[in-house]
Protein backbone atom coordinates (compact mmCIF):
# COMPACT_ATOMS: atom_id res chain seq x y z
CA UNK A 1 0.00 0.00 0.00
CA UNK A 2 2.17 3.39 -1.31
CA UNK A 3 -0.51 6.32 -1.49
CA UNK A 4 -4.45 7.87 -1.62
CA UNK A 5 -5.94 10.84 -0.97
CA UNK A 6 -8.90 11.41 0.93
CA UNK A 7 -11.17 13.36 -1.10
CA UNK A 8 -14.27 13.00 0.85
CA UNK A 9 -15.93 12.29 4.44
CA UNK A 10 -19.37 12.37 5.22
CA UNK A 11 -21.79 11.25 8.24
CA UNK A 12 -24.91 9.71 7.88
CA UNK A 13 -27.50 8.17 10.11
CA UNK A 14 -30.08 5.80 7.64
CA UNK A 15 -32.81 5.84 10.51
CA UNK A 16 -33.23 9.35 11.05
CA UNK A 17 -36.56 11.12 10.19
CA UNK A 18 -37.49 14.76 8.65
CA UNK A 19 -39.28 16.74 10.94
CA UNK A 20 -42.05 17.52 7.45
CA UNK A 21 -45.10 16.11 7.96
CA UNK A 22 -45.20 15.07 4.72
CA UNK A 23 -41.96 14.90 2.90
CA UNK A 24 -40.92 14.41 -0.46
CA UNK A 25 -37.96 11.36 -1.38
CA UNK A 26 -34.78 13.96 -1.56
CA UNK A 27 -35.95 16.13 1.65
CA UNK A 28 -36.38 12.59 3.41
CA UNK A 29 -32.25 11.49 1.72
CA UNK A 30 -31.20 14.87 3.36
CA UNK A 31 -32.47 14.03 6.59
CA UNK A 32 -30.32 11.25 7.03
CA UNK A 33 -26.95 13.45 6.06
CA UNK A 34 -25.47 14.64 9.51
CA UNK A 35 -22.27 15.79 7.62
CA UNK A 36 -20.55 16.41 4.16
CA UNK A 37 -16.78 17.52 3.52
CA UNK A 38 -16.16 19.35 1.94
CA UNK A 39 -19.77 21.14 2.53
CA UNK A 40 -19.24 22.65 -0.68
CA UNK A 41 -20.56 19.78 -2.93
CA UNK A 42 -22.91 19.81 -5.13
CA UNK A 43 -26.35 18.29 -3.23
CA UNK A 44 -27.09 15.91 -5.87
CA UNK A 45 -23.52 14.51 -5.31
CA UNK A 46 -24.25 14.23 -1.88
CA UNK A 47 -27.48 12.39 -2.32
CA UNK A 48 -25.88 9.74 -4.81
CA UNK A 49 -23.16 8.78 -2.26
CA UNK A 50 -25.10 8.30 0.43
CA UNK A 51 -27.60 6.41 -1.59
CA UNK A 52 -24.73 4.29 -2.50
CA UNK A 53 -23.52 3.64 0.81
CA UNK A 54 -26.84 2.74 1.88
CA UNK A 55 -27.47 0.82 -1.12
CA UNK A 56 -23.45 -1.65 -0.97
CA UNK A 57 -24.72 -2.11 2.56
CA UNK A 58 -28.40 -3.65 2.29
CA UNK A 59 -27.36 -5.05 -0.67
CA UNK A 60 -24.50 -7.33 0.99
CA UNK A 61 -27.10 -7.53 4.43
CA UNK A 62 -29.93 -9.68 1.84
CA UNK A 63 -26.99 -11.85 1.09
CA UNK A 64 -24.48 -12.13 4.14
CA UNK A 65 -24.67 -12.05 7.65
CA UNK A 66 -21.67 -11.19 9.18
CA UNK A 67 -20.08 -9.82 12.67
CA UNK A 68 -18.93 -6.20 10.79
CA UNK A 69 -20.93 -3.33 9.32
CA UNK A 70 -17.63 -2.60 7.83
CA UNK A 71 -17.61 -2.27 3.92
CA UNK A 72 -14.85 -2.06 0.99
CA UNK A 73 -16.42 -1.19 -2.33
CA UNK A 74 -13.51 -0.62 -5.12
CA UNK A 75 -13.98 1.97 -8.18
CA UNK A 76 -11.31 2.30 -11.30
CA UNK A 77 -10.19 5.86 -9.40
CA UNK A 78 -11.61 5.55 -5.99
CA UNK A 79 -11.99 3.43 -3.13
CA UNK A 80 -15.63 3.82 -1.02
CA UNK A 81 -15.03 2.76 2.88
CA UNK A 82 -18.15 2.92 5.50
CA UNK A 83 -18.25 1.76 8.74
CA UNK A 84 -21.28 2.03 11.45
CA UNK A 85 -20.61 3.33 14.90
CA UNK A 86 -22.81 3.77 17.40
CA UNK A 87 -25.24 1.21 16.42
CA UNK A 88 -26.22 3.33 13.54
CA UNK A 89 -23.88 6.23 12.69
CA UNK A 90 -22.55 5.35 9.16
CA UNK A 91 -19.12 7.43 8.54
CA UNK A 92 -17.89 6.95 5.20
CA UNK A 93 -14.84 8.00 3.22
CA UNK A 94 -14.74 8.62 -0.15
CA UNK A 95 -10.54 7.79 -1.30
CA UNK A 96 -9.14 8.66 -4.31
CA UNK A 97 -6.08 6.24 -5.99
CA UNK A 98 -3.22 8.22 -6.35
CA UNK A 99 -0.29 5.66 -7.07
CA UNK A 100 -1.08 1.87 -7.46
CA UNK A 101 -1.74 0.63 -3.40
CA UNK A 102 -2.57 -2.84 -4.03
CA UNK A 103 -1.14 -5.49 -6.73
CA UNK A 104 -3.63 -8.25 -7.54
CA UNK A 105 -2.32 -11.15 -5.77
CA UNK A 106 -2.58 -9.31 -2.94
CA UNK A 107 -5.83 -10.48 -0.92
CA UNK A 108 -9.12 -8.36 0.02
CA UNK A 109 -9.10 -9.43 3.68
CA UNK A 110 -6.24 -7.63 4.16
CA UNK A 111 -7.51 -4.39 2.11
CA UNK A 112 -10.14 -4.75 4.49
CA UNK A 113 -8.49 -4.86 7.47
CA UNK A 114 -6.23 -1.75 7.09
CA UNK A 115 -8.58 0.49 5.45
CA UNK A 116 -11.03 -0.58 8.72
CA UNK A 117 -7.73 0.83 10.66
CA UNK A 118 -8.11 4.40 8.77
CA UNK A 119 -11.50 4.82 9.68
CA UNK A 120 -11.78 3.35 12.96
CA UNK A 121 -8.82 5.89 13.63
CA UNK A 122 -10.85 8.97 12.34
CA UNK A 123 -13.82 7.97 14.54
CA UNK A 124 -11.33 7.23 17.78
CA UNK A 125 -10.21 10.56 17.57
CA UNK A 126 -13.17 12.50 17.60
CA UNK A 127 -14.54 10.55 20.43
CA UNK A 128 -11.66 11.18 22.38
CA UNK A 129 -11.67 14.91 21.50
CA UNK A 130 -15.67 15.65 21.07
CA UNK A 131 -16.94 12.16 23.23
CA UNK A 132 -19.63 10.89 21.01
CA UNK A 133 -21.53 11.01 17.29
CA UNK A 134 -24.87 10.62 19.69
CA UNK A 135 -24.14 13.75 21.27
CA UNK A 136 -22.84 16.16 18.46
CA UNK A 137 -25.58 15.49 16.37
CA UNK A 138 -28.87 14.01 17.91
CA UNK A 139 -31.84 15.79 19.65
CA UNK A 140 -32.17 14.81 23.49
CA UNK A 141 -35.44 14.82 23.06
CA UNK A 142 -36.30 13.34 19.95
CA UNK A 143 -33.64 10.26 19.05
CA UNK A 144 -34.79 10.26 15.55
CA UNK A 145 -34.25 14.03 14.42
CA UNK A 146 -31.03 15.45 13.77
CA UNK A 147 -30.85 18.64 15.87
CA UNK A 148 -29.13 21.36 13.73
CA UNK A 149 -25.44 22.36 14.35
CA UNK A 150 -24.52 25.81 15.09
CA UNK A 151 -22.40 27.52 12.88
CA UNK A 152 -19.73 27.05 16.06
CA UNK A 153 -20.13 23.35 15.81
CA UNK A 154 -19.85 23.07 11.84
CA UNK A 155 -16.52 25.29 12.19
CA UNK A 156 -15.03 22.52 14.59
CA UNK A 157 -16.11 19.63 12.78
CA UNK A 158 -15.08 20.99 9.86
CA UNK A 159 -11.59 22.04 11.53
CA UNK A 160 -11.45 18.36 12.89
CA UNK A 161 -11.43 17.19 9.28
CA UNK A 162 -9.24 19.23 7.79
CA UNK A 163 -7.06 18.41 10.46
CA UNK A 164 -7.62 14.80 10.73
CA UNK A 165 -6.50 14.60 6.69
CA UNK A 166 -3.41 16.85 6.95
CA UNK A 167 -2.39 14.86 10.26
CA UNK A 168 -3.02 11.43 8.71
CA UNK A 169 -1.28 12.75 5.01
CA UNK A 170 1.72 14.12 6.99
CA UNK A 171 2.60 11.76 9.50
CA UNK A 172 0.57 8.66 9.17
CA UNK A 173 0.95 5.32 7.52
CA UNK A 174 -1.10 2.27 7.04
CA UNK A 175 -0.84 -0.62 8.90
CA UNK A 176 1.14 1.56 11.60
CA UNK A 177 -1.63 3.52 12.94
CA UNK A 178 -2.40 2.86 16.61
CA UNK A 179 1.40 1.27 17.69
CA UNK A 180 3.67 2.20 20.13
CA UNK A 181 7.64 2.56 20.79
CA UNK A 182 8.49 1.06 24.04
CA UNK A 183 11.76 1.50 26.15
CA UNK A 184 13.68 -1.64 27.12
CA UNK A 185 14.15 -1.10 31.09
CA UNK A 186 15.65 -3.02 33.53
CA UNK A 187 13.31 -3.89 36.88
CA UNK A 188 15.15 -1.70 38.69
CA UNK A 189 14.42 1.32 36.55
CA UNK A 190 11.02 0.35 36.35
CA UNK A 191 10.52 -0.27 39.76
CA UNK A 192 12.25 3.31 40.49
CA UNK A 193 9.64 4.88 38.15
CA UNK A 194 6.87 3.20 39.49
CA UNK A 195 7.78 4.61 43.39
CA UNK A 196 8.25 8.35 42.09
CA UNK A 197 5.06 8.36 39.84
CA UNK A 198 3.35 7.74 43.40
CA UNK A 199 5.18 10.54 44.95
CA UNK A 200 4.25 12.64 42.27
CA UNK A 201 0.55 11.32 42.79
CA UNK A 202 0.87 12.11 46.65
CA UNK A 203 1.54 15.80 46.19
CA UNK A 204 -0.70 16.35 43.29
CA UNK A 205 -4.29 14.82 44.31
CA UNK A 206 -5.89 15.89 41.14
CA UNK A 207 -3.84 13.41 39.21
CA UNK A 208 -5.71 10.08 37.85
CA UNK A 209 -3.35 8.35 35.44
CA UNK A 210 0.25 9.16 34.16
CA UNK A 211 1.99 7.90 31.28
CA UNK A 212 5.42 8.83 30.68
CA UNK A 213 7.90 9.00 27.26
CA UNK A 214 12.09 8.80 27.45
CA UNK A 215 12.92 10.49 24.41
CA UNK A 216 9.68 9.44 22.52
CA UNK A 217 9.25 5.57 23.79
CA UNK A 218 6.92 4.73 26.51
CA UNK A 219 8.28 3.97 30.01
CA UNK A 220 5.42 4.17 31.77
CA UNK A 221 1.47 3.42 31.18
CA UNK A 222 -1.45 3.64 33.37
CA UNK A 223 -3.85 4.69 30.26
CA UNK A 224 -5.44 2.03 28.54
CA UNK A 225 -4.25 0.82 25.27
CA UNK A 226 -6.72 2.35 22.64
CA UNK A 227 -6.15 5.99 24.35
CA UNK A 228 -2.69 5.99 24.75
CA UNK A 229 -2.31 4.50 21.24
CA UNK A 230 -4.14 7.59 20.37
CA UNK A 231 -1.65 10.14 22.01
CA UNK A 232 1.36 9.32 21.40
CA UNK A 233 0.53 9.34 17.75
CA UNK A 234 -0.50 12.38 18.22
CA UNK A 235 2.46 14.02 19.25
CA UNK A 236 5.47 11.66 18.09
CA UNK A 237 6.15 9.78 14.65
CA UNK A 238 6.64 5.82 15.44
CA UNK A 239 9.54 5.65 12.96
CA UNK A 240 11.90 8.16 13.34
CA UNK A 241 10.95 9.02 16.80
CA UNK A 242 10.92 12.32 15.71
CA UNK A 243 7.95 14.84 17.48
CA UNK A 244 5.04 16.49 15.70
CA UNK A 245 4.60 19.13 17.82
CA UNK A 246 5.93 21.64 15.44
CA UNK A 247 3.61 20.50 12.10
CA UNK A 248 0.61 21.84 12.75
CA UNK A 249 -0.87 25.16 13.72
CA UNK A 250 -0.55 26.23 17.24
CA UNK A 251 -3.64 26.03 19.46
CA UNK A 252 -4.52 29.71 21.04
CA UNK A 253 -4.31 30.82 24.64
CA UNK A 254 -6.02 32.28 27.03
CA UNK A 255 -4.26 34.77 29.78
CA UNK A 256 -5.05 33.88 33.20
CA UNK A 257 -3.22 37.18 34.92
CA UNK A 258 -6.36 39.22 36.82
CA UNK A 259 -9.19 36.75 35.87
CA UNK A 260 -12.20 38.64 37.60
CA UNK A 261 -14.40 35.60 36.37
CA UNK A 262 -12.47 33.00 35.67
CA UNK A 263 -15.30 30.07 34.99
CA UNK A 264 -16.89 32.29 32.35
CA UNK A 265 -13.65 33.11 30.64
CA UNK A 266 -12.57 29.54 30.35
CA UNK A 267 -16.22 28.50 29.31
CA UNK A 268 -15.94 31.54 26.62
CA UNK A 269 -12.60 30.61 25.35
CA UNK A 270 -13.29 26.98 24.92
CA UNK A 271 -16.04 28.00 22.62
CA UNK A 272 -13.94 28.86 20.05
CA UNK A 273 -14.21 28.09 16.49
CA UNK A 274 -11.77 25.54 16.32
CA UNK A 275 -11.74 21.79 17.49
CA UNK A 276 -9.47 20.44 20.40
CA UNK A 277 -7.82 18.21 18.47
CA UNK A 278 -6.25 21.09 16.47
CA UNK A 279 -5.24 23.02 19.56
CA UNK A 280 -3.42 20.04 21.14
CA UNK A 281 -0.58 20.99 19.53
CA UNK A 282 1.50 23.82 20.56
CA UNK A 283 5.13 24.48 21.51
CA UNK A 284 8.44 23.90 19.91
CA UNK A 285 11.13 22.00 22.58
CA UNK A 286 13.86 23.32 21.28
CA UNK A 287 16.43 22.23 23.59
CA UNK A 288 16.29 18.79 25.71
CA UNK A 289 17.27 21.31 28.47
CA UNK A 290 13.78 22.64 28.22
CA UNK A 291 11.20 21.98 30.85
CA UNK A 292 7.69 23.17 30.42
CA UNK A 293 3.68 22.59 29.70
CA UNK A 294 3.48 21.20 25.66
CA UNK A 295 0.07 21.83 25.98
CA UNK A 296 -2.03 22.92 28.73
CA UNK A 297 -0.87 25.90 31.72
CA UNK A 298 2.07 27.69 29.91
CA UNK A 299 3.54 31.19 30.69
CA UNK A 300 0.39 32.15 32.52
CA UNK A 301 -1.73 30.87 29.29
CA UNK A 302 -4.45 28.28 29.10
CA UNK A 303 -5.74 25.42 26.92
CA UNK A 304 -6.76 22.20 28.98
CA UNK A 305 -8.82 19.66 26.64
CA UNK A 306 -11.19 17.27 27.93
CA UNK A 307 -10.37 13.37 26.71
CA UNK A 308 -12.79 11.29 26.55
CA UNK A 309 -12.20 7.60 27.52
CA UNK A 310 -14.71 5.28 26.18
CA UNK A 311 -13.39 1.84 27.91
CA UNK A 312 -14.28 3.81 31.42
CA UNK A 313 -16.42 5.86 29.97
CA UNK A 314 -15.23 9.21 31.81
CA UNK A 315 -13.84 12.30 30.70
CA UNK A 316 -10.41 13.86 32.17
CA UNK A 317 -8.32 17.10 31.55
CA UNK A 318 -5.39 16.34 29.32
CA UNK A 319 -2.02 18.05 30.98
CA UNK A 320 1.09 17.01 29.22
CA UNK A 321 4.75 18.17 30.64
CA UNK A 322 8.31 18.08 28.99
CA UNK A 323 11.26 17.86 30.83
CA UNK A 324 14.80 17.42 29.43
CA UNK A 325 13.46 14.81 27.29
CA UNK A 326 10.57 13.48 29.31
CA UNK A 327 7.01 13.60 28.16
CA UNK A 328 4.18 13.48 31.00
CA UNK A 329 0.64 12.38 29.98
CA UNK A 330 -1.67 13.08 32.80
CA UNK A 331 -5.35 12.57 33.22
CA UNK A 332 -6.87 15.24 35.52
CA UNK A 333 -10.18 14.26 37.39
CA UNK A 334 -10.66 18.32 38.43
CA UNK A 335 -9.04 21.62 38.12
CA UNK A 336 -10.47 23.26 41.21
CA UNK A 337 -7.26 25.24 41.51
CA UNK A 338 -5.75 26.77 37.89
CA UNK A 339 -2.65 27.97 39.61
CA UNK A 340 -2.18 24.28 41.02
CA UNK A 341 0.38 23.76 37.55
CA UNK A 342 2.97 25.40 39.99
CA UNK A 343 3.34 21.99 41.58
CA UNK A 344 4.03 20.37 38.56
CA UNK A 345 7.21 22.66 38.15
CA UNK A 346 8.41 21.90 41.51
CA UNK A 347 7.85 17.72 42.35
CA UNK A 348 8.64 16.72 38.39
CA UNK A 349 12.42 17.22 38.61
CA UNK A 350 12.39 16.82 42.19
CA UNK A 351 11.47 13.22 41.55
CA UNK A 352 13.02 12.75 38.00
CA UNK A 353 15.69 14.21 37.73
CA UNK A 354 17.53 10.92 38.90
CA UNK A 355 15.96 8.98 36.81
CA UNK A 356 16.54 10.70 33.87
CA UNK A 357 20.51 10.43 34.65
CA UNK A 358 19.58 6.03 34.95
CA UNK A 359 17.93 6.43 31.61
CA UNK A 360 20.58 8.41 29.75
CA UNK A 361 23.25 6.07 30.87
CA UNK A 362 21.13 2.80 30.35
CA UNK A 363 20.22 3.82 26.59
CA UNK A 364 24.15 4.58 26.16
CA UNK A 365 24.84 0.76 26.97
CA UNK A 366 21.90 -0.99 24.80
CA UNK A 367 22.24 -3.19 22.69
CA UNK A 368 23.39 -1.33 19.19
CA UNK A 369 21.29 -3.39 16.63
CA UNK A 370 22.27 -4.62 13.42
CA UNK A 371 19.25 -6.91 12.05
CA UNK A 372 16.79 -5.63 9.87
CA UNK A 373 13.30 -6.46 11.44
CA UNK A 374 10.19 -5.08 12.51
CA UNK A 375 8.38 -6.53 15.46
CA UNK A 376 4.87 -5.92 16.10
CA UNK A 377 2.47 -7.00 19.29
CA UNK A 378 -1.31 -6.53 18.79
CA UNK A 379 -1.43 -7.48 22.92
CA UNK A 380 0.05 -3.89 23.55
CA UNK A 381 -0.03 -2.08 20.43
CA UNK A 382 3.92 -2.36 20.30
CA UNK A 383 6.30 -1.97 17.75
CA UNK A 384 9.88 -1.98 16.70
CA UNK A 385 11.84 -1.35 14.05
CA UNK A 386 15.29 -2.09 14.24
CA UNK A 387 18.23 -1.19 11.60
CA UNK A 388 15.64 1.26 9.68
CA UNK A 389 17.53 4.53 10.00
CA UNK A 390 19.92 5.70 7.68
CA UNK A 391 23.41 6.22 9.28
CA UNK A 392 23.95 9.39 7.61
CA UNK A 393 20.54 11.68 8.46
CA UNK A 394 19.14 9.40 10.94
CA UNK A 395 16.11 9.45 8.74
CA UNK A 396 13.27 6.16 7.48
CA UNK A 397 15.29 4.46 5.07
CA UNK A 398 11.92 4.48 2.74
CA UNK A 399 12.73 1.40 0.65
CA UNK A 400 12.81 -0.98 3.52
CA UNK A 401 9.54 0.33 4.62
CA UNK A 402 7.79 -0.30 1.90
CA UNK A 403 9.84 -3.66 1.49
CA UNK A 404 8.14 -4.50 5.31
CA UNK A 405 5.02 -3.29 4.22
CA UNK A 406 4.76 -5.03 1.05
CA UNK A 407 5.60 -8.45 2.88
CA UNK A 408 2.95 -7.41 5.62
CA UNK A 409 0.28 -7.23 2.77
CA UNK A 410 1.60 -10.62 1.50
CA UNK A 411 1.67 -12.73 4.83
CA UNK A 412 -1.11 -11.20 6.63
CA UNK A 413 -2.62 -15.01 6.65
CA UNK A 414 0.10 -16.86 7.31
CA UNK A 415 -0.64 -18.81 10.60
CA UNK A 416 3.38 -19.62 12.01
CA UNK A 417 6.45 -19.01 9.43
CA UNK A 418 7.31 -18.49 6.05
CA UNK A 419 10.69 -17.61 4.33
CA UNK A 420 10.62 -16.37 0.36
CA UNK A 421 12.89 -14.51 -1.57
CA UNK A 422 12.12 -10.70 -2.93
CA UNK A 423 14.38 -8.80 -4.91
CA UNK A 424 17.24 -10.55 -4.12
CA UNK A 425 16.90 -10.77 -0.37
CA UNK A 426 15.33 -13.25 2.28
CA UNK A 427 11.83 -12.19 4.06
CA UNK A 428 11.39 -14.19 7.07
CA UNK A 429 8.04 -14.17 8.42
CA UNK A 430 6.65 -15.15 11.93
CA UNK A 431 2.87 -14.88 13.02
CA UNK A 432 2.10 -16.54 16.23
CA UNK A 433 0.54 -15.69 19.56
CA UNK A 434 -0.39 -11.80 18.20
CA UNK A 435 3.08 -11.02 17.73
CA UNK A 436 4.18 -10.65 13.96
CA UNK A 437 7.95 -10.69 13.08
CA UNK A 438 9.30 -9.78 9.27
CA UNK A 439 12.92 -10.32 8.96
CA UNK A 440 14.98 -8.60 6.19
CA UNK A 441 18.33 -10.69 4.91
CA UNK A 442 20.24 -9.17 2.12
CA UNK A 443 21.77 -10.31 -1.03
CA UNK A 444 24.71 -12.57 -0.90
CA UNK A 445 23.96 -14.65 1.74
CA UNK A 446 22.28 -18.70 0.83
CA UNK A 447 19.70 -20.19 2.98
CA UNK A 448 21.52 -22.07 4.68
CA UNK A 449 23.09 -18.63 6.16
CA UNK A 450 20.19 -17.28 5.87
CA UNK A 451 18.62 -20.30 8.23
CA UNK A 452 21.62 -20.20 10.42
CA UNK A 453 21.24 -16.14 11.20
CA UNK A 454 17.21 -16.69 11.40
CA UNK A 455 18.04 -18.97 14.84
CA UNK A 456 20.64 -17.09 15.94
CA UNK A 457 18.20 -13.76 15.73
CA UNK A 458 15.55 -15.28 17.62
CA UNK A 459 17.38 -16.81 20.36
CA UNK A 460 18.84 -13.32 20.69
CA UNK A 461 15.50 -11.19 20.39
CA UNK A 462 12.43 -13.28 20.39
CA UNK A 463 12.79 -15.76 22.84
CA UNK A 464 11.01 -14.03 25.20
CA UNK A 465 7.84 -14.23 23.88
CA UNK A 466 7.86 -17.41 23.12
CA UNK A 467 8.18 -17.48 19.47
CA UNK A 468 11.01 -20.37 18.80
């Protein structure tokens, strides 16, 4: 899968009713439509697509039952993908081809399952940013009537969008969407972290849950899976390890110096035209000396989002903290006090600072790899790719990517191990227990190298979870 475009993205809701008492077929069509982007297109347009939606999807209902709503239909030039959330949200994108993605050996199940990624990925983050489809768009009241957004509310969903496509364009890639980097620790660092993340906890009440990143890997998770899946993709690139926190527009502030009413000036400001998920992003670290709110209380300036959490259904503030290289997630329960953030300034390299020193002398004595592989773990979202940096820039060496990729696509069904040839070098494949390994051996080695480095590799690296 190289490249597409998403040209279109449009909500729809197939049971929803017109409030006319007696209305005609096309104002009964609009009824259903919740949203178009862009909301410039022509009506007509609008009508035919959802009709077509609706249409694939009864269509394949009179012939199959099946567990999914989700559905793949494939044009010459485009690519229609709908999915129902919600019980009966539809969202649907409409994808334009813009270099060949897919050969034709290579199988639907797996087109399925990584567009399903894309747009389970769209929906995830509006939930997490806006909490639910039933409660943008539906009437309290009335279940079945759409109520009708403010011109505030089409502004943010329509910022979400834009934002959603120039975040997944930019820094995105298909089948890589929800993993993480993880540190390797010894249990003595981890056990160290563990004690001072409840010290930290002690002397700041509000906190719920803390999850914590050593120069862009996770060393520390309290957040469930799906949601902190969601964040740090938000703010780092899983390949380079590089941040994002410089690629998109800056969220505004809010000054918090002689607040006479400080409720109705955060309720006022959070009104703004713009949706959360744009204003998470915000400063530049410019120096791993640099210690300081990324988002959230900064310089006497305010934007706290709410995240929603569907597994526990709650909603928290969202605070995140740098310091000289470490990122603090932290899920707020209550901000009773908006000058508590001094705290934060104080007890984080009070009870870090140490730490950090462990971790900048532990990652100077691992292991310096020289296989090409990529790991993956569907238990815990992890993922690692080792010898995929480019010695000179430190940058995705983009051939091997889309040499892993490719053999992704190809293997997705394999149930244990396969080795093949591809362009003159060895793909060894393992797919066991959740955990998928793709192993990269160059040209001029024979198998029975080839066989003899594959044992050697997993005794070294794999053995732990119980792949030999």
């Amino acid at each position: 899968m190289e490249s597409f475009i998403i040209e279109q993205i449009f909500i729809f809701h197939p049971l929803l009713k017109s409030p006319l008492p007696k209305p005609s077929d096309d104002e009964a069509q609009d009824a259903k439509l919740l949203y178009y982007y862009p909301s410039t297109e022509q009506i007509l347009v609008k009508r035919s697509n959802i009709g077509i939606i609706e249409g694939t999807l009864s269509f394949m209902n009179s012939f199959e039952k099946t567990n999914t709503s989700f559905l793949l239909t494939e044009l010459n030039k485009f690519y229609f993908i709908a999915n129902n959330y919600e019980k009966d949200f539809i969202i649907s994108f409409l994808i334009q081809k813009d270099l060949p993605m897919f050969s034709y050996y290579q199988n639907i199940n797996t087109k399925k399952e990584w567009f399903k990624l894309l747009i389970d990925n769209f929906y995830d983050y509006f939930c997490m940013f806006h909490k639910s489809l039933t409660e943008f768009f539906l009437d309290k009241e009335n279940s079945l009537i759409k109520k009708e957004l403010t011109k505030e509310k089409e502004n943010i969903l329509e910022d979400y969008i834009k934002i959603y496509i120039e975040f997944f364009t930019k820094e995105m890639k298909i089948p890589f969407i929800n993993n993480l980097q993880y540190f390797p620790m010894s249990n003595y660092l981890q056990c160290e972290i563990l004690l001072n993340v409840q010290k930290l906890n002690e002397k700041i009440k509000e906190i719920n849950m803390t999850s914590i990143l050593y120069k862009g890997k996770i060393i520390h998770n309290q957040l469930p899976f799906e949601t902190i899946s969601l964040l740090y993709n938000l703010f780092y690139n899983i390949f380079e390890i590089k941040s994002k926190f410089t690629n998109f527009s800056p969220p505004p502030s809010e000054n918090l110096q002689n607040f006479d009413n400080k409720n109705e000036k955060i309720k006022k400001f959070y009104s703004s035209n713009s949706s959360p998920f744009r204003k998470v992003f915000a400063l530049d670290i410019k120096s791993s000396e640099c210690q300081g709110f990324l988002i959230g209380i900064s310089d006497n300036n305010i934007f706290i989002p709410d995240i929603f959490i569907p597994c526990l259904n709650s909603t928290f503030k969202f605070i995140c903290y740098y310091y000289k290289g470490l990122i603090f997630f932290f899920m707020i329960n209550d901000i009773t006090n908006i000058y508590f953030y001094k705290e934060f300034n104080q007890y984080i390299p009070k009870y870090f600072n140490e730490i950090l020193n462990n971790l900048n002398e532990f990652n100077k004595n691992t292991y310096n790899e020289t296989s090409t592989y990529v790991y993956i773990n569907s238990a815990n979202h992890s993922i690692k790719f080792s010898n995929f940096l480019s010695k000179k820039n430190k940058t995705l060496e983009q051939d091997k990517l889309k040499m892993i990729v490719k053999n992704l696509f190809l293997n997705n069904d394999v149930k244990m191990s396969s080795i093949t040839k591809f362009k003159g070098n060895y793909i060894y494949f393992i797919n066991s227990m959740g955990r998928k390994v793709c192993i990269i051996y160059g040209d001029g080695m024979n198998l029975t190298q080839v066989k003899s480095e594959i044992q050697k590799l997993k005794k070294e690296e794999f053995e732990f979870v119980f792949l030999i």
